[in-house]
C-alpha atoms as a PDB file:
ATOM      1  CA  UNK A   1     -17.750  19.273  22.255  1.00  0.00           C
ATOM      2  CA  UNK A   2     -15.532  17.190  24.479  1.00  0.00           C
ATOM      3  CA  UNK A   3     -15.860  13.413  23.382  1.00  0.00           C
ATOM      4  CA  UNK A   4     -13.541  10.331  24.323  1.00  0.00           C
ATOM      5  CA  UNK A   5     -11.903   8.405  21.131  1.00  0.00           C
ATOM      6  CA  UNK A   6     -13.416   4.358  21.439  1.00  0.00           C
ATOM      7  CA  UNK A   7     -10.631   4.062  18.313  1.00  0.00           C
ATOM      8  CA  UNK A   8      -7.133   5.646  17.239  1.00  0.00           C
ATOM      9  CA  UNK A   9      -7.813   8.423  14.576  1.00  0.00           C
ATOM     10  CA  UNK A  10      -4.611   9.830  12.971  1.00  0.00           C
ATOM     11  CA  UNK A  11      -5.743  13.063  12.990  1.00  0.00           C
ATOM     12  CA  UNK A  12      -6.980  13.620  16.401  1.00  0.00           C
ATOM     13  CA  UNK A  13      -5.534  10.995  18.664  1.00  0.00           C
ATOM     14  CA  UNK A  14      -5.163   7.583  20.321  1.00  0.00           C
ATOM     15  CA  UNK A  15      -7.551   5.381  21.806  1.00  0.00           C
ATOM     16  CA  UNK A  16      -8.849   6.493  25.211  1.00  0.00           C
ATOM     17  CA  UNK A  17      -7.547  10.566  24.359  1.00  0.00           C
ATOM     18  CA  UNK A  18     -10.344  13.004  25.120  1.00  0.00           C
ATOM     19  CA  UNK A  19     -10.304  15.457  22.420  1.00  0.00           C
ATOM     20  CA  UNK A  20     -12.833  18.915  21.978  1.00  0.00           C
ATOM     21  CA  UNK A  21     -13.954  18.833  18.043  1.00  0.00           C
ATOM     22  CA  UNK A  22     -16.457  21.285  16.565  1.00  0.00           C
ATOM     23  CA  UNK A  23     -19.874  19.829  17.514  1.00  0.00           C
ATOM     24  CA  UNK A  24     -21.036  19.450  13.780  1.00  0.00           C
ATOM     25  CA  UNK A  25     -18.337  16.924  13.508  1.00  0.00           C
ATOM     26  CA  UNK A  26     -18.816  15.367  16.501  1.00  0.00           C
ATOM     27  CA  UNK A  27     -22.472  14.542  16.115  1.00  0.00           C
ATOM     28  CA  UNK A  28     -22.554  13.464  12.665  1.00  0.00           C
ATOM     29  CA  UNK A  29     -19.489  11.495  12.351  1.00  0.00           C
ATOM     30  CA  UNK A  30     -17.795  10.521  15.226  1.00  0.00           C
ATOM     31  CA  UNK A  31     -20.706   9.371  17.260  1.00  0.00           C
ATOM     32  CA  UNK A  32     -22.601   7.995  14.655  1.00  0.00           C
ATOM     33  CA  UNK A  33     -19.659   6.089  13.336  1.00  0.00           C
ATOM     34  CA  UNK A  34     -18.993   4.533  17.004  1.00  0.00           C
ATOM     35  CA  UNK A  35     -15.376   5.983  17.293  1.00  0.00           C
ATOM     36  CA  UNK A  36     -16.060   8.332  19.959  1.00  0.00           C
ATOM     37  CA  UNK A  37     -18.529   8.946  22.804  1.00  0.00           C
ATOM     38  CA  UNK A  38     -19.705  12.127  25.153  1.00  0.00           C
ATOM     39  CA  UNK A  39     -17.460  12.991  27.756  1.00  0.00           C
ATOM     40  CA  UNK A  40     -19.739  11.861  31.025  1.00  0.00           C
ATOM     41  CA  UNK A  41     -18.707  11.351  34.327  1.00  0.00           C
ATOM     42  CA  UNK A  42     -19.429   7.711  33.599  1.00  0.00           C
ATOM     43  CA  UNK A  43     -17.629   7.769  30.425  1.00  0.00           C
ATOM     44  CA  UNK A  44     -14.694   9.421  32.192  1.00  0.00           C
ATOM     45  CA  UNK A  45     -14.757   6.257  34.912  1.00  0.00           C
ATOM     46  CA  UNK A  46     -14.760   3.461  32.161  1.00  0.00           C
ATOM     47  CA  UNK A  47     -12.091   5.326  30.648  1.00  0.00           C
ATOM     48  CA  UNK A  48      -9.955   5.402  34.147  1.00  0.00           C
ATOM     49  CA  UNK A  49     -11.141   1.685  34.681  1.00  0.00           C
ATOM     50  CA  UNK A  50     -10.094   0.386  30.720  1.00  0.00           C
ATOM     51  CA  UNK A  51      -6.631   2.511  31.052  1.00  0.00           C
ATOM     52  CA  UNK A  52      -4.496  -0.381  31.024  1.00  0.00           C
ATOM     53  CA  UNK A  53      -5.924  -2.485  28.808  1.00  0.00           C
ATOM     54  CA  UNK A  54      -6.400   0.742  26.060  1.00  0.00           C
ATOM     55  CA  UNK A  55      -2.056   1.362  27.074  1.00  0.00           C
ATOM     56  CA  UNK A  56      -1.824  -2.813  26.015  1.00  0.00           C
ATOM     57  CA  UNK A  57      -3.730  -2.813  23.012  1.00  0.00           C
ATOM     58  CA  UNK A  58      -2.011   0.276  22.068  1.00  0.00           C
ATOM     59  CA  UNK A  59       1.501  -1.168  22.149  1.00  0.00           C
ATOM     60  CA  UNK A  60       0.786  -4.059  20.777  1.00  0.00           C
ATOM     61  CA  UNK A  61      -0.720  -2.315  17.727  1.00  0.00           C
ATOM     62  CA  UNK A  62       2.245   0.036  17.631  1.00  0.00           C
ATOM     63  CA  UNK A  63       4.471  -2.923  17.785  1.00  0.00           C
ATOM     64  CA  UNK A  64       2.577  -4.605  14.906  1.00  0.00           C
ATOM     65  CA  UNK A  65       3.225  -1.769  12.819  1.00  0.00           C
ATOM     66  CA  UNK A  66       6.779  -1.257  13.447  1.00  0.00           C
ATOM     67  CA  UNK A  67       7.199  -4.862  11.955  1.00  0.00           C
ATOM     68  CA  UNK A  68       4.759  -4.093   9.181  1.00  0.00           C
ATOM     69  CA  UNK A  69       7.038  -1.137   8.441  1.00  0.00           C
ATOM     70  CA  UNK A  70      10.350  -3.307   8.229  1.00  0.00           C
ATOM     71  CA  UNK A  71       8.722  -5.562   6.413  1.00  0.00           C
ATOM     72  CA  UNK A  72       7.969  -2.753   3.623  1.00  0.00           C
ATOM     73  CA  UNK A  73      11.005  -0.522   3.988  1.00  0.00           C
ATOM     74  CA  UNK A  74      13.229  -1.093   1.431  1.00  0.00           C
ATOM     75  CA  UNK A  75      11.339  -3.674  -0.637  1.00  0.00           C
ATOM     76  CA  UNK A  76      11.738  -3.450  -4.655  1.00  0.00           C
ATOM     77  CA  UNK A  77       7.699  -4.932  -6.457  1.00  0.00           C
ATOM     78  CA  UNK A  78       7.775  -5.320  -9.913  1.00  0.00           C
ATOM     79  CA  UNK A  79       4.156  -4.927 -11.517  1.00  0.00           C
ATOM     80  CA  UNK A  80       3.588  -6.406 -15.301  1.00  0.00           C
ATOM     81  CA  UNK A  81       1.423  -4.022 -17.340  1.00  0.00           C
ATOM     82  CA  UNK A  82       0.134  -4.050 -20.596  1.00  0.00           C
ATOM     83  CA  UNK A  83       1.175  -0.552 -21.961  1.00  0.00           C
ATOM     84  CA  UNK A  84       1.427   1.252 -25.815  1.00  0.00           C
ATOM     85  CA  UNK A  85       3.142   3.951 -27.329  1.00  0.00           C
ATOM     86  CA  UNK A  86       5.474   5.535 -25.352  1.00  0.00           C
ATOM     87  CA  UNK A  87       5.625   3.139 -22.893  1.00  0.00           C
ATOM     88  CA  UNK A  88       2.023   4.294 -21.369  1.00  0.00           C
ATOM     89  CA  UNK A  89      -0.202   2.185 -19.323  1.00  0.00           C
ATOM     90  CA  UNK A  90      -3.584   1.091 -20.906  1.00  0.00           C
ATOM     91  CA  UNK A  91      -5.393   2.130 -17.123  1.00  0.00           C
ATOM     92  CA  UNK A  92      -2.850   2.882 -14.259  1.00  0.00           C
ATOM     93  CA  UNK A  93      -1.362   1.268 -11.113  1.00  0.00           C
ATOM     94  CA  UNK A  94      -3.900   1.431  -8.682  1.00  0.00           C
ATOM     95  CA  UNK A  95      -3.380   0.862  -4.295  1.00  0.00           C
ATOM     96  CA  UNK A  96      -5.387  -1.972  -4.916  1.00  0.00           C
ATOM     97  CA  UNK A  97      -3.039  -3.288  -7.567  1.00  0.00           C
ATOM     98  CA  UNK A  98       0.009  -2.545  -4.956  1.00  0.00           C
ATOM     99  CA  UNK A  99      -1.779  -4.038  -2.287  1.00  0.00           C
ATOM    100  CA  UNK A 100      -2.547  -7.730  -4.492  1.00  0.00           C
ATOM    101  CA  UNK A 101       1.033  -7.935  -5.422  1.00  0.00           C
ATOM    102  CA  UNK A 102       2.185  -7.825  -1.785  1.00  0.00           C
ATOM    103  CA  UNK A 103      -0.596 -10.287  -0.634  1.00  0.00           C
ATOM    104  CA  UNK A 104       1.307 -12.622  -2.815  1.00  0.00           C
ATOM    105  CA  UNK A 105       4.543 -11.763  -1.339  1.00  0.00           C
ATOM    106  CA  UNK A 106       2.788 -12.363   2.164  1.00  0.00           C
ATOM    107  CA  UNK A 107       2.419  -9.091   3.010  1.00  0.00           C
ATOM    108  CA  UNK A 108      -1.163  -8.051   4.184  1.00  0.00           C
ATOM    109  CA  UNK A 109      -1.644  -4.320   3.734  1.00  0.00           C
ATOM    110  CA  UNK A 110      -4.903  -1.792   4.016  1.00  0.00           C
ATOM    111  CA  UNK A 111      -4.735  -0.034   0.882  1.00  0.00           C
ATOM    112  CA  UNK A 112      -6.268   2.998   1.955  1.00  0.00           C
ATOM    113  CA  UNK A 113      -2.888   3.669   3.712  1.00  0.00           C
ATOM    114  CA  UNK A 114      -1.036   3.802   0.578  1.00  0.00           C
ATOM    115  CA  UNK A 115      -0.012   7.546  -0.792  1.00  0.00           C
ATOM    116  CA  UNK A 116       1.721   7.278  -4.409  1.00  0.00           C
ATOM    117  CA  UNK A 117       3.473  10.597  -5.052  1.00  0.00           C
ATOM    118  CA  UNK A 118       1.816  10.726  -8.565  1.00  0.00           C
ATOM    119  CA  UNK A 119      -0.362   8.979 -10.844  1.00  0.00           C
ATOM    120  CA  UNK A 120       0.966   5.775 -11.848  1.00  0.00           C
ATOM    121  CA  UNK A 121       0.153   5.631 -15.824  1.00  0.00           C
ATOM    122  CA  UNK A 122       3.883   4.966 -17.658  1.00  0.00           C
ATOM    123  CA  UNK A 123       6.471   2.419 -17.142  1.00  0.00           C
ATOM    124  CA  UNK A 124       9.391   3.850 -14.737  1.00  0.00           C
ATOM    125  CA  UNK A 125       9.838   3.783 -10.929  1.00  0.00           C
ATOM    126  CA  UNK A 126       7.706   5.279  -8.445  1.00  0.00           C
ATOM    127  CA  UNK A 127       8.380   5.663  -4.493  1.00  0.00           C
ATOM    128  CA  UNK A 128       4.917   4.462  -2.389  1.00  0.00           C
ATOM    129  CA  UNK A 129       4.746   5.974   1.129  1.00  0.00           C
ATOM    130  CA  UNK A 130       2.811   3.347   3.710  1.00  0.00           C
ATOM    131  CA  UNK A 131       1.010   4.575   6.679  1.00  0.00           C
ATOM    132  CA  UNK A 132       1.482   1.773   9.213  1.00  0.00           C
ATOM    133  CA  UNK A 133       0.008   4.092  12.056  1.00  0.00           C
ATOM    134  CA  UNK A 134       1.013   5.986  15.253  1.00  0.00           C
ATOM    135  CA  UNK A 135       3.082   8.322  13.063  1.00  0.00           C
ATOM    136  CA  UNK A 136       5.298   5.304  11.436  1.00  0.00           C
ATOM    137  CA  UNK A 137       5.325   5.362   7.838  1.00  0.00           C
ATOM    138  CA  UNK A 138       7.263   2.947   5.196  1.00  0.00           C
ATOM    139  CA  UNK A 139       8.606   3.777   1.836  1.00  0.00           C
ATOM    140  CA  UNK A 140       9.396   1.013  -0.887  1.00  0.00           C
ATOM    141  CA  UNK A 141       9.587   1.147  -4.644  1.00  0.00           C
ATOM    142  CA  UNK A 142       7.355  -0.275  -7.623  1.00  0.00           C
ATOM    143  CA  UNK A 143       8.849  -0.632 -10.546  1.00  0.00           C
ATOM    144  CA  UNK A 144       6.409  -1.217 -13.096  1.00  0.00           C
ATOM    145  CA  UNK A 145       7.636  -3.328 -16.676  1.00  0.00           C
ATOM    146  CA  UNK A 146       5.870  -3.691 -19.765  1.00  0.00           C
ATOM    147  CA  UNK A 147       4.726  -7.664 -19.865  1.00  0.00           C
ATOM    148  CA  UNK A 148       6.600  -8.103 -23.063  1.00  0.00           C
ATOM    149  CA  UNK A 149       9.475  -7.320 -20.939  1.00  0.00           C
ATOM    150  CA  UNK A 150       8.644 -10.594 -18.778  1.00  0.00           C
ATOM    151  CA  UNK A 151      12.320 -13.004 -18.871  1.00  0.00           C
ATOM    152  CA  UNK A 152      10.385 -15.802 -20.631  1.00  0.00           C
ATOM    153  CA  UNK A 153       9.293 -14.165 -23.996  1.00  0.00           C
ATOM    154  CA  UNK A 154      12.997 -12.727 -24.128  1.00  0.00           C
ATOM    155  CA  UNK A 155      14.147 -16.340 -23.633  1.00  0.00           C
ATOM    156  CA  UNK A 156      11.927 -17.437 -26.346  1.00  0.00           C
ATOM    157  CA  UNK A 157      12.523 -15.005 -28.586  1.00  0.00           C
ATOM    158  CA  UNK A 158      16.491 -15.739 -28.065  1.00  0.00           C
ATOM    159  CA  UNK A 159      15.842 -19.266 -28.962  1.00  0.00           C
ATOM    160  CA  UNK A 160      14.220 -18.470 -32.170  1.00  0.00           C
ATOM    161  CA  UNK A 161      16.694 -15.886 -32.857  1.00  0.00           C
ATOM    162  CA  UNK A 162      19.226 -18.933 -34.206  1.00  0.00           C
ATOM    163  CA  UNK A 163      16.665 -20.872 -36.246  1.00  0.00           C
ATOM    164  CA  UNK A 164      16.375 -17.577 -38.500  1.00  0.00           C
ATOM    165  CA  UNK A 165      19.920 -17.413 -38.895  1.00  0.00           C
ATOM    166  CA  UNK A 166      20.539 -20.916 -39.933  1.00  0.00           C
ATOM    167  CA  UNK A 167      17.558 -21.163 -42.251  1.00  0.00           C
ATOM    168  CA  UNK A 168      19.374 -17.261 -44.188  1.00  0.00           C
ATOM    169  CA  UNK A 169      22.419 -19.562 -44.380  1.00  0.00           C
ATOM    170  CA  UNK A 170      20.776 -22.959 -45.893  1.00  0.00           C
ATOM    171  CA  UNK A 171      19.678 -19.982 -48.373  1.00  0.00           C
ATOM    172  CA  UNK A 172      22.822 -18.571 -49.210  1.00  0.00           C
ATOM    173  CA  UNK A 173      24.564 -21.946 -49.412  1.00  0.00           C
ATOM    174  CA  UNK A 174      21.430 -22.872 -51.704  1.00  0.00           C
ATOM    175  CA  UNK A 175      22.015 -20.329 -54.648  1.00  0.00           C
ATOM    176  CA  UNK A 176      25.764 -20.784 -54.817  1.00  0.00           C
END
């Protein structure tokens, strides 16, 4: 069944591409779903009319994930979780966790994209593979802490540390 893609689809092509899938899939997904329609002769002329525009939107989508990628590449997020014995999670690291922590770092992501190379259930580092689209992909890394591990309770627990210290030597000083 020869249909023309309305949408990109990773897996069979850019907007505008006209692409023969097995009819099954054709008439209960693609069509139903709007992404693609029957290859017509007036089909075929909208597509030769909308050419341009489809070749615009295209590159402009392209370029948007090319900065989207940048953006990513490289980037260190540090997740707080609550965890146990032997440093494992209580739940896991989820995409949609990934994809909060980088809405507060101003990053807007689809977290369907996201592929984690394994379940994320202990503390550690883990590499995240982003699919920006059009075959450009970004890798960054999570490191996920335990929230005891956040700076402040160290810092209070430094601070504290002194006052135990001086109240053994009041002691000592006391029974001599």
């Amino acid at each position: 069944m020869e249909l023309i893609l309305k949408q990109t689809i990773d897996t069979l092509g850019p907007e505008g591409a006209i692409v023969d899938v097995k009819p099954g899939f054709g008439r209960n997904y693609l069509l139903p779903q709007g992404m693609a329609v029957v290859a017509t002769k007036n089909a075929l002329m909208e597509r030769e009319k909308n050419t341009a525009a489809i070749q615009a939107r295209i590159d402009t989508e392209r370029g948007t994930a090319n900065v989207l990628s940048k953006k990513l590449s490289g980037t260190t997020l540090t997740i707080a979780m609550r965890c146990g014995e032997d440093s494992r999670l209580y739940g896991s690291v989820t995409n949609a966790d990934i994809a909060e922590k980088l809405q507060e770092k101003g990053i807007t992501i689809d977290k369907r994209k996201l592929t984690i190379e394994s379940a994320i259930k202990s503390l550690g580092q883990y590499n995240v593979h982003y699919k920006a689209g059009y075959q450009i992909t970004a890798e960054f890394t999570i490191d996920i802490v335990s929230i005891d591990a956040k700076p402040e309770v160290k810092e209070t627990v430094q601070e504290e540390a002194p006052a135990v210290t001086e109240v053994a030597e009041v002691e000592e000083a006391a029974t001599e």
